[in-house]
Protein backbone atom coordinates (compact mmCIF):
# COMPACT_ATOMS: atom_id res chain seq x y z
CA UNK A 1 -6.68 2.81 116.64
CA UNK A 2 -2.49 3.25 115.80
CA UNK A 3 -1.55 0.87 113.56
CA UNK A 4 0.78 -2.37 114.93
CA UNK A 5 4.48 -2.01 114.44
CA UNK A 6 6.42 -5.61 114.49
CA UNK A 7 9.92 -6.25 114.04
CA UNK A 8 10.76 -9.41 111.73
CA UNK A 9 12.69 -12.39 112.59
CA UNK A 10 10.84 -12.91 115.11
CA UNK A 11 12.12 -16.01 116.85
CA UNK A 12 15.82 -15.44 116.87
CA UNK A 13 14.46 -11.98 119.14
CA UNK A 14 12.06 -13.65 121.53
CA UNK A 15 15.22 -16.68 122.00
CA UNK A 16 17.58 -13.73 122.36
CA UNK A 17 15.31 -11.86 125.07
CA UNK A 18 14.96 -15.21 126.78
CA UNK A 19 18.70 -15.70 127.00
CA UNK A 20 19.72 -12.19 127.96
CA UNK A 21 16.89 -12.60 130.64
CA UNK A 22 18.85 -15.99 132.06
CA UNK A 23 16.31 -18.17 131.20
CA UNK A 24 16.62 -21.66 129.41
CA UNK A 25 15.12 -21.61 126.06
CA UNK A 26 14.96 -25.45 125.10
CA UNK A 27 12.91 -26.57 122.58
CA UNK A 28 11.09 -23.60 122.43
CA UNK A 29 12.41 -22.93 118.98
CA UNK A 30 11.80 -25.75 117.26
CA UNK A 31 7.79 -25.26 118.58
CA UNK A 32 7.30 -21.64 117.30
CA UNK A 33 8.64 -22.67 113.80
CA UNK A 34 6.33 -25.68 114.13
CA UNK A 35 3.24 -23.24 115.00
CA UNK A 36 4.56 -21.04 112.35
CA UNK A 37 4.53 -23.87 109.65
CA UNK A 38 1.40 -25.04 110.89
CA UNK A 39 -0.38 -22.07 110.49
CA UNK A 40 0.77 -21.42 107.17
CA UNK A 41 3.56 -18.51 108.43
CA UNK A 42 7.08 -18.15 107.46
CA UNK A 43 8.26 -15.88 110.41
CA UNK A 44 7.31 -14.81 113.86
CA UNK A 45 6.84 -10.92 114.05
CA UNK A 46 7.36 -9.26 117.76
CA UNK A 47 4.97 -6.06 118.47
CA UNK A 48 6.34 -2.52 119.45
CA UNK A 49 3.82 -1.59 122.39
CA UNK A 50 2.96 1.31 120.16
CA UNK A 51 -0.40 3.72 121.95
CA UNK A 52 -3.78 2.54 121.62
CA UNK A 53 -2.73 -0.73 119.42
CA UNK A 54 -5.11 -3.60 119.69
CA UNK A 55 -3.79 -6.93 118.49
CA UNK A 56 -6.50 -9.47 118.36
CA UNK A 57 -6.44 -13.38 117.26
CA UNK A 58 -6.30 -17.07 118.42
CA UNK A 59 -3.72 -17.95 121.51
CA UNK A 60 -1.48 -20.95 119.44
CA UNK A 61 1.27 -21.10 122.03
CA UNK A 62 2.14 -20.48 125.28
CA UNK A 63 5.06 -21.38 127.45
CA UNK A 64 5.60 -20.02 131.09
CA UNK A 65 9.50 -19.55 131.76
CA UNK A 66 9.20 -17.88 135.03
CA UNK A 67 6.85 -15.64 137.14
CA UNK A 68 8.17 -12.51 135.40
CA UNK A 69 8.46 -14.16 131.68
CA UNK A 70 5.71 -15.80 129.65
CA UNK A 71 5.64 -16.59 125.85
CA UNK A 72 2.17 -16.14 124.28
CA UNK A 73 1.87 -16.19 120.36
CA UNK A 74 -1.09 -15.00 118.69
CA UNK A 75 -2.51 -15.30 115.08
CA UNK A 76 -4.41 -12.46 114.43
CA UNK A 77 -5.29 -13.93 110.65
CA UNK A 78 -2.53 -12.02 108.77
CA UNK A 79 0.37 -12.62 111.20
CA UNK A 80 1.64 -14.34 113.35
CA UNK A 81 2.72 -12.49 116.79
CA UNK A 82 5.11 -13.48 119.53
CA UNK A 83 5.83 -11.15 122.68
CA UNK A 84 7.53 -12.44 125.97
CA UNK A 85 6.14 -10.44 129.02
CA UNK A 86 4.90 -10.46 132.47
CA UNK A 87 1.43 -11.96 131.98
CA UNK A 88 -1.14 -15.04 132.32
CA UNK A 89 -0.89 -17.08 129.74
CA UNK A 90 -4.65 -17.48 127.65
CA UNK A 91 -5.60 -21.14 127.12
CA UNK A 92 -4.90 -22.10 124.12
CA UNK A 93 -6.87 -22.02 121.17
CA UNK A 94 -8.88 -19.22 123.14
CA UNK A 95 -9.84 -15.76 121.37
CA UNK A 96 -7.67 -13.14 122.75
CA UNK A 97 -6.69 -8.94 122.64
CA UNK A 98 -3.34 -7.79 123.22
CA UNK A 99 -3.18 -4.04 124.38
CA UNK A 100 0.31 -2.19 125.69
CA UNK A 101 0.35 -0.80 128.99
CA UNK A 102 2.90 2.35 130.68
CA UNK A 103 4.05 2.56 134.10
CA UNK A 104 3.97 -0.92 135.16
CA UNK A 105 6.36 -3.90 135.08
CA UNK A 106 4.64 -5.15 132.32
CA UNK A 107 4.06 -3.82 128.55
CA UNK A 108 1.17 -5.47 127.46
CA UNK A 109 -1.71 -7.15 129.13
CA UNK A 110 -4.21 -10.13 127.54
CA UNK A 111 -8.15 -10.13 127.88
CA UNK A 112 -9.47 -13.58 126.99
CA UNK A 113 -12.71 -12.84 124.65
CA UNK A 114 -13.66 -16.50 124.19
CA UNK A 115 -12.61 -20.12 125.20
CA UNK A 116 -12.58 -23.25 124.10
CA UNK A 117 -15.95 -25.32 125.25
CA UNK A 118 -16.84 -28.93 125.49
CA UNK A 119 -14.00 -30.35 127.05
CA UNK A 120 -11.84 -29.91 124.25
CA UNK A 121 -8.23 -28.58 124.05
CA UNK A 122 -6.26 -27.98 120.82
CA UNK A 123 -2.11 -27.91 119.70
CA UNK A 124 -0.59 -26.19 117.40
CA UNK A 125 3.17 -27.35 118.26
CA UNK A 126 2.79 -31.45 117.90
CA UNK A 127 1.51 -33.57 115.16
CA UNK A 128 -0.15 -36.36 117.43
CA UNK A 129 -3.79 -35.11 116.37
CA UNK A 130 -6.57 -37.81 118.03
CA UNK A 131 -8.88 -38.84 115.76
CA UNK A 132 -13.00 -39.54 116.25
CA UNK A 133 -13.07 -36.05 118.44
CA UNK A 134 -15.32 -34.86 114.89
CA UNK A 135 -17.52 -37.96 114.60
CA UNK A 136 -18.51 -37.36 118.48
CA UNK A 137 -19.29 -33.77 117.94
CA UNK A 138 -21.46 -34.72 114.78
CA UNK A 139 -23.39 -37.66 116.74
CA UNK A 140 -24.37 -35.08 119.47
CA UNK A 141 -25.30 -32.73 117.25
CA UNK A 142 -27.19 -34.78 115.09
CA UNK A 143 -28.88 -36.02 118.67
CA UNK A 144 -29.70 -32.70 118.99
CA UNK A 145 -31.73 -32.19 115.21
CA UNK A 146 -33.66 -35.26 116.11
CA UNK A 147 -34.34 -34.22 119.47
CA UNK A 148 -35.89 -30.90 118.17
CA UNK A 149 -37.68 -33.18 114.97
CA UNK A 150 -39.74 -34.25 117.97
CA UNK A 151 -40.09 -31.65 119.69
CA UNK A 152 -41.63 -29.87 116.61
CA UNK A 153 -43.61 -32.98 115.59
CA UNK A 154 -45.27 -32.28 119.43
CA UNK A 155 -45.85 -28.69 118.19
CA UNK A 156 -48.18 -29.76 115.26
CA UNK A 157 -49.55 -32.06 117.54
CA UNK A 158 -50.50 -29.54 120.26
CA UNK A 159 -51.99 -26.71 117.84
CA UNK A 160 -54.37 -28.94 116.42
CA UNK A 161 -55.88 -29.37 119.66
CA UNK A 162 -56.34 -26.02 120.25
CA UNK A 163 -59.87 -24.70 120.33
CA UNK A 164 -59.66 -21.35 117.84
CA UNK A 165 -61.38 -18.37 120.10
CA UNK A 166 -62.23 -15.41 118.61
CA UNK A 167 -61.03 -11.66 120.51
CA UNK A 168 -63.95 -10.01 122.34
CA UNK A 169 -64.33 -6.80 121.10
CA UNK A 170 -63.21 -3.86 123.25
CA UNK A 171 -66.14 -4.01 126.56
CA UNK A 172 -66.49 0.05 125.69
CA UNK A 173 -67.86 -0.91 122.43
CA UNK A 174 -69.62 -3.34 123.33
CA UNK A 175 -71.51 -1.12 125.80
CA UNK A 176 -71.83 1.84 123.40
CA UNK A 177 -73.61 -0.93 120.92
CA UNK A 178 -76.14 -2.08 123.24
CA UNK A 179 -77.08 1.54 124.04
CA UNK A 180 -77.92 2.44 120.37
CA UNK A 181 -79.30 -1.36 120.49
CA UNK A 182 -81.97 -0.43 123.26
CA UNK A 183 -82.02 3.45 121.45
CA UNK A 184 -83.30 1.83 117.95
CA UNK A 185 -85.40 -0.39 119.40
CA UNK A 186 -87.21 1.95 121.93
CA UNK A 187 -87.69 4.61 119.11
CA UNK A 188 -88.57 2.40 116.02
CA UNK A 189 -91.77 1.21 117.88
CA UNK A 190 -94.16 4.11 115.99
CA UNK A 191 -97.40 4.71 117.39
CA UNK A 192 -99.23 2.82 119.58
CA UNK A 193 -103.06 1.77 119.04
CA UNK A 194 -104.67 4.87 120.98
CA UNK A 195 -102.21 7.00 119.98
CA UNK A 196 -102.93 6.99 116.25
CA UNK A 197 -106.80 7.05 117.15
CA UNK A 198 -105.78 10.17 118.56
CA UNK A 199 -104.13 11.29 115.83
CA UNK A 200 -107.25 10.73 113.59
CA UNK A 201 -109.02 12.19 116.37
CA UNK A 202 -106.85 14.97 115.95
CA UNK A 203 -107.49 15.70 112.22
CA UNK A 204 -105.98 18.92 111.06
CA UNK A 205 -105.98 20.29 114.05
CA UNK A 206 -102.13 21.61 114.94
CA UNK A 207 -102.64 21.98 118.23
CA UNK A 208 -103.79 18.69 119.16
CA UNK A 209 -101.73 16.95 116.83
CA UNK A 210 -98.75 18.26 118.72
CA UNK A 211 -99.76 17.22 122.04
CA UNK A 212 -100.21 13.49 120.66
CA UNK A 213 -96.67 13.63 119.54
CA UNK A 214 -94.78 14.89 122.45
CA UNK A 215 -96.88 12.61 124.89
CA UNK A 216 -95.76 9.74 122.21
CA UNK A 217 -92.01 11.46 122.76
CA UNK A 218 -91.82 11.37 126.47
CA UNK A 219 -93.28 7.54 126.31
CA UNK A 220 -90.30 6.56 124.25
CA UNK A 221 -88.41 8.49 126.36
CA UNK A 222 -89.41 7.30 129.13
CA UNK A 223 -89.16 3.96 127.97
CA UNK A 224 -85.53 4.36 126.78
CA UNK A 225 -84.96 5.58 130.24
CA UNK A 226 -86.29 2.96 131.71
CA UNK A 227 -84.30 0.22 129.77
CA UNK A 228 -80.94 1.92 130.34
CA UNK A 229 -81.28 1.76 133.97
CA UNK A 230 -82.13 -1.85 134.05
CA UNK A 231 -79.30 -2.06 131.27
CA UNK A 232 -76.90 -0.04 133.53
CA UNK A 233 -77.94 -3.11 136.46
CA UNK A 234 -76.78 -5.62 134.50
CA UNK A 235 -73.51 -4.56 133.90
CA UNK A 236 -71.47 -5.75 136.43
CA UNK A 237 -72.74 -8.74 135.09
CA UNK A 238 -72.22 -8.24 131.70
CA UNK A 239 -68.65 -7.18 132.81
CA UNK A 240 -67.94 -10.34 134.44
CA UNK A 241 -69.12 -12.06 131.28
CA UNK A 242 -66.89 -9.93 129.21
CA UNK A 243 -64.08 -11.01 131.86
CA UNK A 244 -64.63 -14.71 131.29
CA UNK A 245 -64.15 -14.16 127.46
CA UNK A 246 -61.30 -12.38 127.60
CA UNK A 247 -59.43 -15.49 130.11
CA UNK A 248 -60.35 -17.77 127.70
CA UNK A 249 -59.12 -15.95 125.08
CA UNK A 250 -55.93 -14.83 126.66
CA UNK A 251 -55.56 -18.47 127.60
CA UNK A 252 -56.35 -19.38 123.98
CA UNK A 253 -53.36 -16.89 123.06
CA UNK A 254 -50.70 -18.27 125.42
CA UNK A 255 -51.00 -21.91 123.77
CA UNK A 256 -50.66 -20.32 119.89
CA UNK A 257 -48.09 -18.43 121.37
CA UNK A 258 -45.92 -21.28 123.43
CA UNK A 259 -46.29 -23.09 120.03
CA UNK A 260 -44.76 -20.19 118.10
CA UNK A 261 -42.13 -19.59 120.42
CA UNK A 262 -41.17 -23.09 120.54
CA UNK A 263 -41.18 -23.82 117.12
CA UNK A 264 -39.42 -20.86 116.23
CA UNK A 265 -36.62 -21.71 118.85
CA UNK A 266 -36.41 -25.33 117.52
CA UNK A 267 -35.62 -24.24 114.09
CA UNK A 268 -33.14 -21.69 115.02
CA UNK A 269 -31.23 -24.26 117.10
CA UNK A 270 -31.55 -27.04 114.14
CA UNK A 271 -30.11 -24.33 111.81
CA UNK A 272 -27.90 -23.29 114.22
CA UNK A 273 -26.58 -27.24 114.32
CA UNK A 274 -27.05 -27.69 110.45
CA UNK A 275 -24.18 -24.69 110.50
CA UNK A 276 -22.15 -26.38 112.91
CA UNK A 277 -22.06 -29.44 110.86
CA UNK A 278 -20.63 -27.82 107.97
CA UNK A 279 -18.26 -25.92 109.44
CA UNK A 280 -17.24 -29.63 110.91
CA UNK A 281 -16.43 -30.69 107.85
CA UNK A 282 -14.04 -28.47 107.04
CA UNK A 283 -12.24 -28.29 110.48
CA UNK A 284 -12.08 -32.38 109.75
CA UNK A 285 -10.10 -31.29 106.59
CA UNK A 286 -7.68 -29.15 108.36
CA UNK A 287 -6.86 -32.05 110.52
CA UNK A 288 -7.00 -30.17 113.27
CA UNK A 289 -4.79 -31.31 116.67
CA UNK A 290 -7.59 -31.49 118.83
CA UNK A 291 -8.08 -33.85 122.34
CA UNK A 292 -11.14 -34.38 123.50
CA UNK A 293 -10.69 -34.61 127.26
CA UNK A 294 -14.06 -33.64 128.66
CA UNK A 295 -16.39 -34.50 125.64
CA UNK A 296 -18.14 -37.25 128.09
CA UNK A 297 -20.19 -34.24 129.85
CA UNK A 298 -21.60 -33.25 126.54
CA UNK A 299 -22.10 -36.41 125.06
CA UNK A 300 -24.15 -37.05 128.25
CA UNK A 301 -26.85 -34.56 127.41
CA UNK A 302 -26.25 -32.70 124.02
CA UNK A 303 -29.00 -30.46 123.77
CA UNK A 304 -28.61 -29.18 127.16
CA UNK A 305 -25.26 -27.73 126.12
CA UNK A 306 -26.31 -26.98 122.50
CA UNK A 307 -25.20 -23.04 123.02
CA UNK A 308 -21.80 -24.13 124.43
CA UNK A 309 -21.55 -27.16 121.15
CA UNK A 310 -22.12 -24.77 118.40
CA UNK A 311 -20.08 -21.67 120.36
CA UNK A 312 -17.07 -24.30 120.56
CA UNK A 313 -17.39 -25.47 117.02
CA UNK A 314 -18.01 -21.73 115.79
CA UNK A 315 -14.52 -21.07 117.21
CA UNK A 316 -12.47 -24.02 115.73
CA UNK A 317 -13.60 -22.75 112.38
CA UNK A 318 -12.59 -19.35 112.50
CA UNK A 319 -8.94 -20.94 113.60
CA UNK A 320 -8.77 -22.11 110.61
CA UNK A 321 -6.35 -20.35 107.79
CA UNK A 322 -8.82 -18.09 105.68
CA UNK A 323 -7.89 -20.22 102.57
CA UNK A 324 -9.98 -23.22 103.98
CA UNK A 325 -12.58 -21.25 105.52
CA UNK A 326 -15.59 -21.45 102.83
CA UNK A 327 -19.00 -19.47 103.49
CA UNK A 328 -21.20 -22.17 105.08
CA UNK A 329 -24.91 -21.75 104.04
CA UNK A 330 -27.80 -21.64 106.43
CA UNK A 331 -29.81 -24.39 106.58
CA UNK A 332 -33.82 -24.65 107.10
CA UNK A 333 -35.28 -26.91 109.76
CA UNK A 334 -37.54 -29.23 108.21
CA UNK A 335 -41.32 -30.33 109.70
């Protein structure tokens, strides 16, 4: 990316373009010194459309003098930047990029990253700052920790109540057990009565000592046979058994996990609100010039706009001059 080249004196250059244009300033330089002041600035710097230059920052002014002129300044966090083009102005307060363009009637364009939520819409160019806009944001997000306090309180609630189960083992394994179940038990019978009185029978003779064993063979394997198939008949059986066992498990699983899931999601959004807090109470310090003209719609229902609360807040902080913005730390959601 090139690097940005500005020209200095910034305001007598953008008044200057407006009156060589025909247009009628007004009081439009008394409000870009008054941004500049405000923001802790003591000049305006215009951009060069220099190739593949990105300027990216906070929209704190904007004044539309005609169709083909519009003044948007931008503080990008080390400077403050003032151009006069042929473009839509970005709301203010709203995160924005700044990138040249060739060959049209414009020079540079404006993509709007992020915007201002909750209702709320902030000046840099007037001192009339409301006040109470903070204490409402606080009271919905402290709403919004209690809300999830009970939620979570539900949560301990809920996984006592659940019945542990314990995970079938694979059906495969169970199958291969019963086989060498039915296998030990089949062969670890011995000798039967009349077999070992033929045996004795038998004496040292080799002959019919061996035909007393393998008949005693094919019985037990006969018998091992015989048990397998009525094994092998019971297993659709068995199967739906093993079926049942894994539903209840399964079902045992999706309540220990909808408790997980929940809890974890409560505490991220109470941390998420702790954060918000804090970075509150440093945007109160600023004394930020902030109206709160559509607050009622969150206040109505905080935690259903907790996302669009803590977005919002997130982005008043970072307008902030770096000197005031202090490393917030993360807070853990209790119980």
């Amino acid at each position: 990316m090139a690097t940005a080249r500005f020209q200095s004196n910034g305001v007598d250059l953008l008044i200057d373009t407006l009156l060589a244009a025909g247009e009628t300033a007004g009081d439009i330089r008394e409000r870009l010194w008054q941004v500049a002041w405000a923001r802790g600035y003591q000049d305006v710097l215009v951009p060069l459309p220099v190739p593949d230059v990105k300027i990216q920052g906070f929209c704190v002014l904007t004044h539309q003098f005609s169709p083909a002129r519009t003044l948007t300044v931008i503080d990008d966090g080390e400077e403050l930047v003032g151009l006069i083009d042929k473009m839509d102005a970005p709301p203010l307060g709203a995160r924005v990029r700044l990138t040249p363009v060739y060959g049209n009637a414009a020079a540079w364009t404006t993509s709007t990253l992020a915007t201002l939520g909750c209702g709320l819409e902030v000046r840099f160019d007037d001192d009339h700052a409301e006040s109470g806009w903070v204490d409402r944001l606080k009271n919905c997000l402290h709403q919004i920790r209690e809300y999830e306090l009970t939620v979570r309180r539900q949560i301990d609630i809920d996984r006592r109540n659940i019945v542990f189960v314990t995970p079938p083992a694979p059906f495969r394994l169970e199958m291969e057990q019963a086989d060498k179940d039915i296998r030990e038990r089949v062969t670890g019978g011995g000798y039967t009565e009349d077999e070992m009185k033929a045996l004795n029978r038998a004496g040292n003779n080799k002959d019919a000592v061996a035909k007393v064993v393998a008949a005693r063979n094919k019985r037990l394997v006969d018998a091992y046979r015989l048990e397998v198939m009525e094994f092998r008949a019971r297993i659709p059986e068995l199967r739906a058994e093993y079926d049942k066992k894994m539903e209840a498990y399964a079902e045992y699983r999706k309540h220990v996990d909808r408790c997980n899931e929940t809890d974890s999601a409560s505490r991220g959004v109470t941390d998420a609100t702790l954060r918000a807090s804090q970075q509150l109470e440093q945007i109160e310090t600023a004394v930020m010039n902030v109206h709160a003209k559509g607050l009622d719609r969150i206040e109505e229902n905080p935690r259903r706009y907790v996302s669009e609360l803590v977005q919002t807040i997130e982005l008043l902080y970072e307008m902030l001059p770096k000197r005031m913005q202090k490393p917030t730390a993360q807070g853990a959601a209790k119980n």
